[in-house]
C-alpha atoms as a PDB file:
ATOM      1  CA  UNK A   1       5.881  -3.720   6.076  1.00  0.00           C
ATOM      2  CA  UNK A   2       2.228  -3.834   4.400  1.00  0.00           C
ATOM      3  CA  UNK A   3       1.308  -5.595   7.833  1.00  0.00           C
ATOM      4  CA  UNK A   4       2.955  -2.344   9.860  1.00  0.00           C
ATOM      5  CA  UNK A   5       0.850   0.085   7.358  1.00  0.00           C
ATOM      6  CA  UNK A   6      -2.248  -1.740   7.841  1.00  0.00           C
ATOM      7  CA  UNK A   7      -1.895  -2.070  11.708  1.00  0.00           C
ATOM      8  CA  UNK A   8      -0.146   1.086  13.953  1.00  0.00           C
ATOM      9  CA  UNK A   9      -0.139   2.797  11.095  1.00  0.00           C
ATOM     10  CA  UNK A  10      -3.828   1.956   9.385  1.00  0.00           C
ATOM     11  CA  UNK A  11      -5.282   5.149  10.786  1.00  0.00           C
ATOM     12  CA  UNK A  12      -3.555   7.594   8.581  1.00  0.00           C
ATOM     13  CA  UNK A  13      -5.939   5.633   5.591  1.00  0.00           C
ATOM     14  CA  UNK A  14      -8.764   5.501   7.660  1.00  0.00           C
ATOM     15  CA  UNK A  15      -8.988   9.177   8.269  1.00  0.00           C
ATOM     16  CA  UNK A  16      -7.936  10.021   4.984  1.00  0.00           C
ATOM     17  CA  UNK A  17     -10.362  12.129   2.731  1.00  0.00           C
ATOM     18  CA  UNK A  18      -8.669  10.358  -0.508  1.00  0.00           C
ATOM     19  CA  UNK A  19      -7.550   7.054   0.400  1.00  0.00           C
ATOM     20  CA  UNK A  20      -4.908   6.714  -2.428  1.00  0.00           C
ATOM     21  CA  UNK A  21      -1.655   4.686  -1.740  1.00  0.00           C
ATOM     22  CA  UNK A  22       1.590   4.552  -4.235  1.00  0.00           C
ATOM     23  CA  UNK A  23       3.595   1.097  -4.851  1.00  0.00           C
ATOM     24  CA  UNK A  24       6.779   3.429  -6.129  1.00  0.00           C
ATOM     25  CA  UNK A  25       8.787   1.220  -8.343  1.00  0.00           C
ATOM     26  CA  UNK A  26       7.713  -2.392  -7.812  1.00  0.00           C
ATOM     27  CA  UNK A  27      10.182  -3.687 -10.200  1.00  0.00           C
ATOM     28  CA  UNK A  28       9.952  -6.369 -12.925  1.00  0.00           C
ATOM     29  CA  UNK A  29       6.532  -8.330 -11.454  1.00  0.00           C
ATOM     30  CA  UNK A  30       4.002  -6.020 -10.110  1.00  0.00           C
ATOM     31  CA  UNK A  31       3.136  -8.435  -7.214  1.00  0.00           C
ATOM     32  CA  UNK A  32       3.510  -6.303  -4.430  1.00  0.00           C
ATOM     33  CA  UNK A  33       1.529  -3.963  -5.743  1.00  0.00           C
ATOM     34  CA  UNK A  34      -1.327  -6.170  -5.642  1.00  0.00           C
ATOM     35  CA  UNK A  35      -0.508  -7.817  -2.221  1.00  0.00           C
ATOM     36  CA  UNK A  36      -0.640  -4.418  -0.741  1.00  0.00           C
ATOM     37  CA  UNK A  37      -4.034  -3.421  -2.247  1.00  0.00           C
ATOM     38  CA  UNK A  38      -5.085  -6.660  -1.500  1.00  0.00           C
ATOM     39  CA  UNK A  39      -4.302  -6.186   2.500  1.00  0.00           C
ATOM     40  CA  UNK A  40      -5.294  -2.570   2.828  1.00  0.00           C
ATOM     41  CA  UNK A  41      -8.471  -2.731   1.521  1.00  0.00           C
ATOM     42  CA  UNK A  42      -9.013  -5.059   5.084  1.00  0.00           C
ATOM     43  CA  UNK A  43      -8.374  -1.432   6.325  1.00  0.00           C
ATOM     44  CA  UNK A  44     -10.471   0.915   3.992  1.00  0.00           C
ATOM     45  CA  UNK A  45     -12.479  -1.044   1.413  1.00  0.00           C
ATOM     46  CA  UNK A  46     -12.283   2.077  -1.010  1.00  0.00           C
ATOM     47  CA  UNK A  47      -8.545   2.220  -0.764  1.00  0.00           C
ATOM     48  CA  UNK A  48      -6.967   2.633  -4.496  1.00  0.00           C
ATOM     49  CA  UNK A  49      -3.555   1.575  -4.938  1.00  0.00           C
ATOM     50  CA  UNK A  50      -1.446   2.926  -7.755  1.00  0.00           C
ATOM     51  CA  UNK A  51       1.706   1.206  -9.021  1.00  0.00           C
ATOM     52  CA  UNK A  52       4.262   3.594 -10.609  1.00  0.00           C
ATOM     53  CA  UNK A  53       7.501   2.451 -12.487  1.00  0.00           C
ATOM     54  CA  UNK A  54       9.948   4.385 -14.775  1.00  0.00           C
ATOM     55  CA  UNK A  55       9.763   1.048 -17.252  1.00  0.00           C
ATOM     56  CA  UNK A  56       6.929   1.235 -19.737  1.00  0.00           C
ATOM     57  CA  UNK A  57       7.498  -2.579 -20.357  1.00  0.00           C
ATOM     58  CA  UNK A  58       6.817  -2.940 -16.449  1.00  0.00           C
ATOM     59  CA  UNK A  59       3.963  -0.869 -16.620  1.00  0.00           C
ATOM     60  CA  UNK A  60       2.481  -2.636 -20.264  1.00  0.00           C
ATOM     61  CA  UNK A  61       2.861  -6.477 -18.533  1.00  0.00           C
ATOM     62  CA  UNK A  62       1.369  -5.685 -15.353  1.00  0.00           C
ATOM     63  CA  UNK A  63      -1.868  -4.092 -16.520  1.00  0.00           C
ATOM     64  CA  UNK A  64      -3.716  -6.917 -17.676  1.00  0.00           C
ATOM     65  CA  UNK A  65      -3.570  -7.219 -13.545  1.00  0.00           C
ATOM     66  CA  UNK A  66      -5.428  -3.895 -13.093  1.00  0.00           C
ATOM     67  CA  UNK A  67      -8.763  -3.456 -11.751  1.00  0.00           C
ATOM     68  CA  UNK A  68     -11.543  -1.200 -10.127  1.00  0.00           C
ATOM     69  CA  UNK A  69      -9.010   0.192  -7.058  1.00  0.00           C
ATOM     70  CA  UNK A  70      -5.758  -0.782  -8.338  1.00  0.00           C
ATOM     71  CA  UNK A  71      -3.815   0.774 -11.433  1.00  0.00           C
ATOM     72  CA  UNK A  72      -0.432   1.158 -12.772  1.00  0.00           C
ATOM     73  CA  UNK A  73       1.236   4.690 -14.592  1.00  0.00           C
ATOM     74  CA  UNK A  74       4.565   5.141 -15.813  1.00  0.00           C
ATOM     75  CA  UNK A  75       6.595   7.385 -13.760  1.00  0.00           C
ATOM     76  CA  UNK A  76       8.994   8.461 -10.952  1.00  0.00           C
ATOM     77  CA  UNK A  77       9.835  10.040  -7.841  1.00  0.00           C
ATOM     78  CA  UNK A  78       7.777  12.874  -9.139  1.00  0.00           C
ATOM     79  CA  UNK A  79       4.463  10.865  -8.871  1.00  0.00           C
ATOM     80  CA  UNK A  80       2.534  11.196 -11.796  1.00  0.00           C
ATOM     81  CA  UNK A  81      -0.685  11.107 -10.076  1.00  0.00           C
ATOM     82  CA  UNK A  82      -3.048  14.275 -11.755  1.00  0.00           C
ATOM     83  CA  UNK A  83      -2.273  16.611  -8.569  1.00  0.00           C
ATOM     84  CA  UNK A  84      -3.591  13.853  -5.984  1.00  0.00           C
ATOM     85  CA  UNK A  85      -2.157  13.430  -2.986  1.00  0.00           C
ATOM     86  CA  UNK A  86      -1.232   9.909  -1.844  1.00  0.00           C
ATOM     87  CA  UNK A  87      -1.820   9.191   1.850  1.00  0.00           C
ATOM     88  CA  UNK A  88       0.810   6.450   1.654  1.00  0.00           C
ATOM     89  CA  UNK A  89       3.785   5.952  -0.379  1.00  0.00           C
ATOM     90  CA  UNK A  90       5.977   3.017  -0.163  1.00  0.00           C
ATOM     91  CA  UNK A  91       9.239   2.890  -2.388  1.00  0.00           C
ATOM     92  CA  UNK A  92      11.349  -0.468  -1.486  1.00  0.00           C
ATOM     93  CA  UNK A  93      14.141  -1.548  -2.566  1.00  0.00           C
ATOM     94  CA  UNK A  94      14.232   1.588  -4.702  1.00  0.00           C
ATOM     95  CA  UNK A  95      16.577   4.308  -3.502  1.00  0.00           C
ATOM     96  CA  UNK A  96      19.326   1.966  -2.289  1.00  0.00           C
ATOM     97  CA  UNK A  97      19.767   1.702  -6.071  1.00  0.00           C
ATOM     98  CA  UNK A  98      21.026   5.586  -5.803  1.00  0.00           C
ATOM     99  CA  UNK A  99      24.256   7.344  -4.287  1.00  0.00           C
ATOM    100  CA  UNK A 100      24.377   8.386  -0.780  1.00  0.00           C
ATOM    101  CA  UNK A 101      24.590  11.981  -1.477  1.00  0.00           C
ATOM    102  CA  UNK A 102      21.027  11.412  -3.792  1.00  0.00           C
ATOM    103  CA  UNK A 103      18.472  10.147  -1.297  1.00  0.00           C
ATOM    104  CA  UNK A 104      17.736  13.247   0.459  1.00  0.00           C
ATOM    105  CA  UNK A 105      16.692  15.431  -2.401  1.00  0.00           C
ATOM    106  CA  UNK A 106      14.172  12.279  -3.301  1.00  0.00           C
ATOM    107  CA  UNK A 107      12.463  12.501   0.214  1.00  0.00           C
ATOM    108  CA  UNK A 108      12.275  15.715  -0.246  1.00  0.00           C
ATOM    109  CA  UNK A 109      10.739  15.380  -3.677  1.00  0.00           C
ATOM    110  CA  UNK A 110       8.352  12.523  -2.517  1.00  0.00           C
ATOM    111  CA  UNK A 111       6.944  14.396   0.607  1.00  0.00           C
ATOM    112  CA  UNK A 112       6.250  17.878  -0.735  1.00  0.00           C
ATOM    113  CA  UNK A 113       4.018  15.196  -2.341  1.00  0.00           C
ATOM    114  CA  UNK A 114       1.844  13.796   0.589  1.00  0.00           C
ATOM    115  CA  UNK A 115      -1.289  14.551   1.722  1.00  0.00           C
ATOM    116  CA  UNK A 116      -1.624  15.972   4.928  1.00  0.00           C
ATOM    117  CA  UNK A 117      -1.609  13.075   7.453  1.00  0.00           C
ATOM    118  CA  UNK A 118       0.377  11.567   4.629  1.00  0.00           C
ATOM    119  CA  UNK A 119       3.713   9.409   5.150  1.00  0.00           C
ATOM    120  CA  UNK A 120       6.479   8.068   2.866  1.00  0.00           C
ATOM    121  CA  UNK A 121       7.819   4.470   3.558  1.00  0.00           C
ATOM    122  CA  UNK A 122      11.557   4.172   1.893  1.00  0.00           C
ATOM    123  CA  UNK A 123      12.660   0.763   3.070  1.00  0.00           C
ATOM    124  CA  UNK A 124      14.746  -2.469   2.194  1.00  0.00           C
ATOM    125  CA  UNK A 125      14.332  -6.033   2.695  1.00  0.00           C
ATOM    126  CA  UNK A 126      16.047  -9.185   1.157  1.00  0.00           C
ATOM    127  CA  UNK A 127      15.269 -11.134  -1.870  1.00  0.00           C
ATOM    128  CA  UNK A 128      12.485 -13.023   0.204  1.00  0.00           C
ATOM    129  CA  UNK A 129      11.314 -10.626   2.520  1.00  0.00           C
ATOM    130  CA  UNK A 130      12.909 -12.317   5.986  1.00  0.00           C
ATOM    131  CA  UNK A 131      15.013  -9.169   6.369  1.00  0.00           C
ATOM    132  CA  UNK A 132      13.642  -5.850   6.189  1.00  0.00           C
ATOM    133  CA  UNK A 133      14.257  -2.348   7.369  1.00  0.00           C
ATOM    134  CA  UNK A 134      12.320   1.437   6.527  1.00  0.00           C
ATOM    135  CA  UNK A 135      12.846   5.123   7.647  1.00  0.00           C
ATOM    136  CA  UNK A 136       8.979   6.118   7.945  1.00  0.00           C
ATOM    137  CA  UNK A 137       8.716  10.504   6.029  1.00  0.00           C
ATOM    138  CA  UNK A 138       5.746  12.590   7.212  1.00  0.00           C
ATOM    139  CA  UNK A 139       5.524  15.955   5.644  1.00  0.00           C
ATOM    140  CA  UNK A 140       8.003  17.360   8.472  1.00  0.00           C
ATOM    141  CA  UNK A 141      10.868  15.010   8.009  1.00  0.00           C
ATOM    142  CA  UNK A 142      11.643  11.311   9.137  1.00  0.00           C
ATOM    143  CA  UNK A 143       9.787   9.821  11.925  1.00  0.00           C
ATOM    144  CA  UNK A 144      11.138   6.399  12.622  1.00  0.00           C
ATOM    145  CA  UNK A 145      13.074   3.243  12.001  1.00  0.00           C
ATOM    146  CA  UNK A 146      11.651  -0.023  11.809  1.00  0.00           C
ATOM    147  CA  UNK A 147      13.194  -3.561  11.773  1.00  0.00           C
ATOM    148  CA  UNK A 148      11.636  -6.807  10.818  1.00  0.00           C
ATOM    149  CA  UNK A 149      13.164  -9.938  11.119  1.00  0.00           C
ATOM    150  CA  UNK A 150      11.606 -13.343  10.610  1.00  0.00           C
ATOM    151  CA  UNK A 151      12.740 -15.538  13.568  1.00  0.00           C
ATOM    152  CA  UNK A 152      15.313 -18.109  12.501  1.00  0.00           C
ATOM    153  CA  UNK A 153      16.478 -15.891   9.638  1.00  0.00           C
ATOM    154  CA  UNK A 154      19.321 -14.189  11.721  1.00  0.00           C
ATOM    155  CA  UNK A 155      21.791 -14.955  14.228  1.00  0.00           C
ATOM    156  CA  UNK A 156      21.762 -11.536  15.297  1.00  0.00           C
ATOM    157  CA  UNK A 157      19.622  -8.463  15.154  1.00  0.00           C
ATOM    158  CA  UNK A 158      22.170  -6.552  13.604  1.00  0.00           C
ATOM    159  CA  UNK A 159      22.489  -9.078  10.349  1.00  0.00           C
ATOM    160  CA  UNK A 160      19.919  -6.146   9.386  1.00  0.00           C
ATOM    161  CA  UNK A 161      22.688  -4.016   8.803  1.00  0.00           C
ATOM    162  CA  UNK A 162      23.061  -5.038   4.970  1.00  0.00           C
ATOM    163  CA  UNK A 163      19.567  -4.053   3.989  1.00  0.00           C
ATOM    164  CA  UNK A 164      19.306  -0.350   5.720  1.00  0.00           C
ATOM    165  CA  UNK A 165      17.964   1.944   4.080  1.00  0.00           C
ATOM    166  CA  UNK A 166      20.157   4.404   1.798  1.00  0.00           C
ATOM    167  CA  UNK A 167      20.259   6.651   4.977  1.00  0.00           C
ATOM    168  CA  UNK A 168      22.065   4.512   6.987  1.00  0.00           C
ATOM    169  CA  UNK A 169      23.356   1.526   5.583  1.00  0.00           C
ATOM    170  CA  UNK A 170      26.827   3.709   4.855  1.00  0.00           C
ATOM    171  CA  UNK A 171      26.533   5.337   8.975  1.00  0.00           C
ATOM    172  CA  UNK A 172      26.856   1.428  10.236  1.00  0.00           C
ATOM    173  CA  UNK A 173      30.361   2.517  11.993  1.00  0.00           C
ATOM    174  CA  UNK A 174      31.765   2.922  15.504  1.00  0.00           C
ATOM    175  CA  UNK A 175      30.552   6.661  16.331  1.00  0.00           C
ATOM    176  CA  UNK A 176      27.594   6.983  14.530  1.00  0.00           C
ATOM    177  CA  UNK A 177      24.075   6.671  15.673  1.00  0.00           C
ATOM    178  CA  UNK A 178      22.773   3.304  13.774  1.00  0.00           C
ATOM    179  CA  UNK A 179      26.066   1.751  15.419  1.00  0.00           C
ATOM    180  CA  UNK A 180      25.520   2.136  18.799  1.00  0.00           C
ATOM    181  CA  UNK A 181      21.366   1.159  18.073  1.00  0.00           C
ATOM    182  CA  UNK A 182      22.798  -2.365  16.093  1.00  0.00           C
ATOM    183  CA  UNK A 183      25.280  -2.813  19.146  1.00  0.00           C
ATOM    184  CA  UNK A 184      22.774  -2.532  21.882  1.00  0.00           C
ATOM    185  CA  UNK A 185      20.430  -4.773  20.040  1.00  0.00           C
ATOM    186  CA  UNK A 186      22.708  -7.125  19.943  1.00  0.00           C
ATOM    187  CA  UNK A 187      23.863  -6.534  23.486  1.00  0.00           C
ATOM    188  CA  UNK A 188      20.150  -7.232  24.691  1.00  0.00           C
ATOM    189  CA  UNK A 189      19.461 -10.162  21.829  1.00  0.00           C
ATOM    190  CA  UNK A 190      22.537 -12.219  23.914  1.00  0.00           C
ATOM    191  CA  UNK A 191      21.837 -11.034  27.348  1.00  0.00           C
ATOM    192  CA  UNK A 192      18.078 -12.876  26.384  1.00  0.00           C
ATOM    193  CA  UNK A 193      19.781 -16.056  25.889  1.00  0.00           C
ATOM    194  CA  UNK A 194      18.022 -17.561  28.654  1.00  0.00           C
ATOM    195  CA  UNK A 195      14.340 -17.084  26.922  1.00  0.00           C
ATOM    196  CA  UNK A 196      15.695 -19.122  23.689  1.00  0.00           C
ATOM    197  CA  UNK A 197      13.774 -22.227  25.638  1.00  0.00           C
ATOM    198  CA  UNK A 198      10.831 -20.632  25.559  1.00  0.00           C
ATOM    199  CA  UNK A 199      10.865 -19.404  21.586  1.00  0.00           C
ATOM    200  CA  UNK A 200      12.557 -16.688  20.183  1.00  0.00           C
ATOM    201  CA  UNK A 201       9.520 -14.471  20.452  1.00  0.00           C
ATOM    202  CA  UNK A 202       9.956 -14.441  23.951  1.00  0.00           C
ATOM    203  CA  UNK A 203      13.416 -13.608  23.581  1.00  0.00           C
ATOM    204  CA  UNK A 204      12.925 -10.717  21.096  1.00  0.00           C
ATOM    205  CA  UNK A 205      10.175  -9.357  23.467  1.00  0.00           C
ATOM    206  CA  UNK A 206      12.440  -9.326  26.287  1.00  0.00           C
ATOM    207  CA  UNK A 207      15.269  -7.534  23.748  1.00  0.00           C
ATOM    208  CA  UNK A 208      12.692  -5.063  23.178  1.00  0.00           C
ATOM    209  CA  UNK A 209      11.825  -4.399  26.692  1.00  0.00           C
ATOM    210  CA  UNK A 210      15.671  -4.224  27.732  1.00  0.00           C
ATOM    211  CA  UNK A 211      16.221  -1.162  24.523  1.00  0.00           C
ATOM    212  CA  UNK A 212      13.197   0.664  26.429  1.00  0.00           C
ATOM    213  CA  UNK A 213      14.158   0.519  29.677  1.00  0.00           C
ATOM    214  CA  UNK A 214      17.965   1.489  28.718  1.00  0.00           C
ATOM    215  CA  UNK A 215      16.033   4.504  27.126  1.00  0.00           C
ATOM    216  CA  UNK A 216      16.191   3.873  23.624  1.00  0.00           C
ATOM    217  CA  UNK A 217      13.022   5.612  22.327  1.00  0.00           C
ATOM    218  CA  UNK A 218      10.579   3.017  20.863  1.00  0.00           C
ATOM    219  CA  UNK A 219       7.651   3.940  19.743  1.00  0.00           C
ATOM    220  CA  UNK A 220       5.855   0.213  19.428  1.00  0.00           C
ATOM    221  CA  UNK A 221       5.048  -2.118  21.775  1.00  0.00           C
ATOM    222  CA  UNK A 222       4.456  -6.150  22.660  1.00  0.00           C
ATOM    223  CA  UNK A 223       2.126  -6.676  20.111  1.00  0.00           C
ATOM    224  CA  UNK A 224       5.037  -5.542  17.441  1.00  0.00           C
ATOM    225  CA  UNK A 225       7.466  -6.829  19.292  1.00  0.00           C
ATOM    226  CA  UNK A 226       5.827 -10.351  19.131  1.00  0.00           C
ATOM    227  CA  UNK A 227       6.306 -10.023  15.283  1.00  0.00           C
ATOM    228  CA  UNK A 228       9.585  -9.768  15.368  1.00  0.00           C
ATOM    229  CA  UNK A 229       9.099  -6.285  14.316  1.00  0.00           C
ATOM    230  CA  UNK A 230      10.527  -2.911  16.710  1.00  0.00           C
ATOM    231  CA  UNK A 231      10.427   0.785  16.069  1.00  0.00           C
ATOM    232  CA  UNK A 232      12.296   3.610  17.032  1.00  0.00           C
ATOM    233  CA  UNK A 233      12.292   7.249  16.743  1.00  0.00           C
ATOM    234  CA  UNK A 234      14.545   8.355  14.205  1.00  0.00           C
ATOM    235  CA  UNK A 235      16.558  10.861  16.524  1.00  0.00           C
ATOM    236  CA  UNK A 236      17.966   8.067  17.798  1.00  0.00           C
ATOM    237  CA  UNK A 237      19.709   6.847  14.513  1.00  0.00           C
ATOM    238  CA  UNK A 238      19.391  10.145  12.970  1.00  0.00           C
ATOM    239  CA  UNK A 239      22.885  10.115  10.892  1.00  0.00           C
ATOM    240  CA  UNK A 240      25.532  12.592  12.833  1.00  0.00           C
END
């Protein structure tokens, strides 16, 4: 996900007049905190990264780690940030921790927050990162869906369907929106069978290419898709 903020989505810190970015509640080691100061500042070298948890003991051991562009403040969802506006916030692994009926009022609470231009990243992965999903906020409402899955880490694209975000992890039944999106991945992933030969970037491509053509909105393109990464609009999984 720090590689999808500092490609497609690298503009939004480039253009910013405050280039501040939030690690919201990187848990008991502050590491991504620092892996996601340490690739942004390839996209703004005056980037500043600040790492908020609601655990002054997290806070206290990861400050020795602090340093001119990267800091870490107890707090919340309320973003204790001296009335700055982040550009970026990224909260993972955070509100799946919360009841279904709790996540809206926090994107609500997190994007009165932005900056203008500004967007909020809630998302989910696995212990190690192979599996990961995130609903992309802008100060209107969500934007998008992404999914990122490391090839040979899955057997099929919807194996996501465990680490959804809050949103949607609960709408992953026959009727709803996410279902049908899972099932045609799926559909497209086996139809692509063929391509396996030739590596299963190939055969992820051509997955991607078959959702577009079948009019699923996506909003990326080969260069994602050759990551193993896709992107839709988030009308198209919007919960009914």
């Amino acid at each position: 996900m720090d590689r999808w903020l500092a490609g497609p989505q690298g503009f939004r810190l480039r253009r910013a007049v405050d280039p501040l970015v939030v690690d919201l509640g990187y848990g008991a080691a502050p590491v991504t905190a620092v892996e996601l100061f340490a690739r942004l500042q390839s996209v703004r070298d005056d980037v500043e990264v600040v790492g908020i948890e609601i655990d002054p003991a997290r806070v206290a051991a990861a400050e020795p780690l602090a340093r001119p562009g990267l800091s870490f403040r107890q707090g919340g969802f309320e973003l204790p940030l001296d009335g700055r506006r982040p550009v970026v916030v990224r909260a993972f692994n955070v509100l799946r921790q919360y009841g279904e009926d709790e996540y809206a009022a926090y994107w609500e609470e997190v994007r009165a927050r932005l900056a203008p231009g500004g967007l909020f990243v809630d998302g989910t992965c696995d212990e190690i990162g192979r599996r990961s999903s995130w609903a992309a906020l802008d100060v209107s409402g969500p934007v998008s869906l992404s999914i990122s899955l490391r090839f040979g880490a899955f057997a099929l694209p919807s194996d996501i369907a465990e680490r959804l975000p809050k949103a949607l992890i609960h709408r992953n039944v026959e009727g709803e929106r996410i279902h049908g999106y899972l099932r045609a991945m799926d559909r497209a992933w086996l139809d692509a069978a063929a391509l396996a030969s030739f590596g299963n970037q190939q055969r992820w491509s051509a997955m991607c290419a078959a959702l577009k053509a079948d009019g699923w909105p996506l909003l990326d393109g080969p260069s994602r898709w050759r990551l193993g990464e896709v992107t839709v609009a988030w009308h198209a999984v919007d919960p009914a």
